[in-house]
Protein backbone atom coordinates (compact mmCIF):
# COMPACT_ATOMS: atom_id res chain seq x y z
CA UNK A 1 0.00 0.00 0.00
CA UNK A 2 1.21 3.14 -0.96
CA UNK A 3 1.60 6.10 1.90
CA UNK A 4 0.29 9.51 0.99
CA UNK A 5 2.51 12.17 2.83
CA UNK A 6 -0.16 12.59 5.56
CA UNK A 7 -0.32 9.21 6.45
CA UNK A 8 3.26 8.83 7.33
CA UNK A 9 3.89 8.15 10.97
CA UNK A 10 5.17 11.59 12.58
CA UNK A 11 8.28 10.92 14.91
CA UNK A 12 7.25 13.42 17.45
CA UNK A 13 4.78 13.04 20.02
CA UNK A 14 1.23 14.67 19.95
CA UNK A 15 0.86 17.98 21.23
CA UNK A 16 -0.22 17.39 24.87
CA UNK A 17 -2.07 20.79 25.08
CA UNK A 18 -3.29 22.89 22.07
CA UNK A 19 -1.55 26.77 22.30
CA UNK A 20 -3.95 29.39 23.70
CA UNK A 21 -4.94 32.03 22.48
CA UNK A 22 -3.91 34.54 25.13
CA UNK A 23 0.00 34.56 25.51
CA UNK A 24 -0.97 35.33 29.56
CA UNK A 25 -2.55 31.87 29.40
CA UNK A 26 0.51 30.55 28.53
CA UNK A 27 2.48 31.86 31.37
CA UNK A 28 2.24 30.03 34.81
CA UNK A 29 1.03 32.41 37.89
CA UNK A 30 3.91 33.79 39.75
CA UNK A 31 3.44 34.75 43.44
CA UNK A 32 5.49 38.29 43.78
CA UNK A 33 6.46 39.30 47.31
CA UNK A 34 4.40 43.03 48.12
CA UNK A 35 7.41 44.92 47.80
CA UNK A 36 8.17 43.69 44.06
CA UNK A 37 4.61 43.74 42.99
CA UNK A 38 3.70 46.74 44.49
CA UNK A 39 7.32 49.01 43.08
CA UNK A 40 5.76 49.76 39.83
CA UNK A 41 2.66 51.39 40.77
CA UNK A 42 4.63 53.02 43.62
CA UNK A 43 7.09 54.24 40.79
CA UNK A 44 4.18 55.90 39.10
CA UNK A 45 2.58 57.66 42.65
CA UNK A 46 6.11 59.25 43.33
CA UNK A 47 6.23 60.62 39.80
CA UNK A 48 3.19 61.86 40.10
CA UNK A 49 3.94 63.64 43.41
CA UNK A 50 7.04 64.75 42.31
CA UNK A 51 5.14 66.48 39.09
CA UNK A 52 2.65 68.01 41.81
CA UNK A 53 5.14 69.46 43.84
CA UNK A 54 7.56 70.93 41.10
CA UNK A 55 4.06 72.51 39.29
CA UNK A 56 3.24 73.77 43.13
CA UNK A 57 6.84 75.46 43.92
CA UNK A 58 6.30 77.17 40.64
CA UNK A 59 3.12 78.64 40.79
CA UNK A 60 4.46 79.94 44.10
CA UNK A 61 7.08 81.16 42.41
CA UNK A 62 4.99 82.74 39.53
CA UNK A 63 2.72 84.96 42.92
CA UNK A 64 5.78 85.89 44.30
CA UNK A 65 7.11 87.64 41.13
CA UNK A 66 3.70 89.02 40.54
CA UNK A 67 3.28 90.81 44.18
């Protein structure tokens, strides 16, 4: 019998688990310690009270010139 090229036997095994969709799916869930989860968002808050404070210093500056 003659083997069409589908039919040969494939050397690897099956796939046990078909790919997701979602790349996150993929990933396994990582438990972070508070401090390491938490510094990114914490970056972000001390930028934006950084930004408040130089914008606040300014306009203080800005009345003082005025007066």
């Amino acid at each position: 019998m003659i083997r069409l090229r589908d039919e040969v036997a494939s050397t690897s095994p099956p796939p046990s688990q078909l790919p997701s969709a979602s790349r996150r799916d993929d990933r396994p869930e990582v438990t972070l310690p508070p401090w390491k989860r938490d510094r990114r968002a914490n970056a972000h808050t001390r930028l934006l009270m950084e930004a408040e404070a130089r914008m606040s210093r300014e306009a203080w500056t800005r009345a003082i010139d005025a007066s």
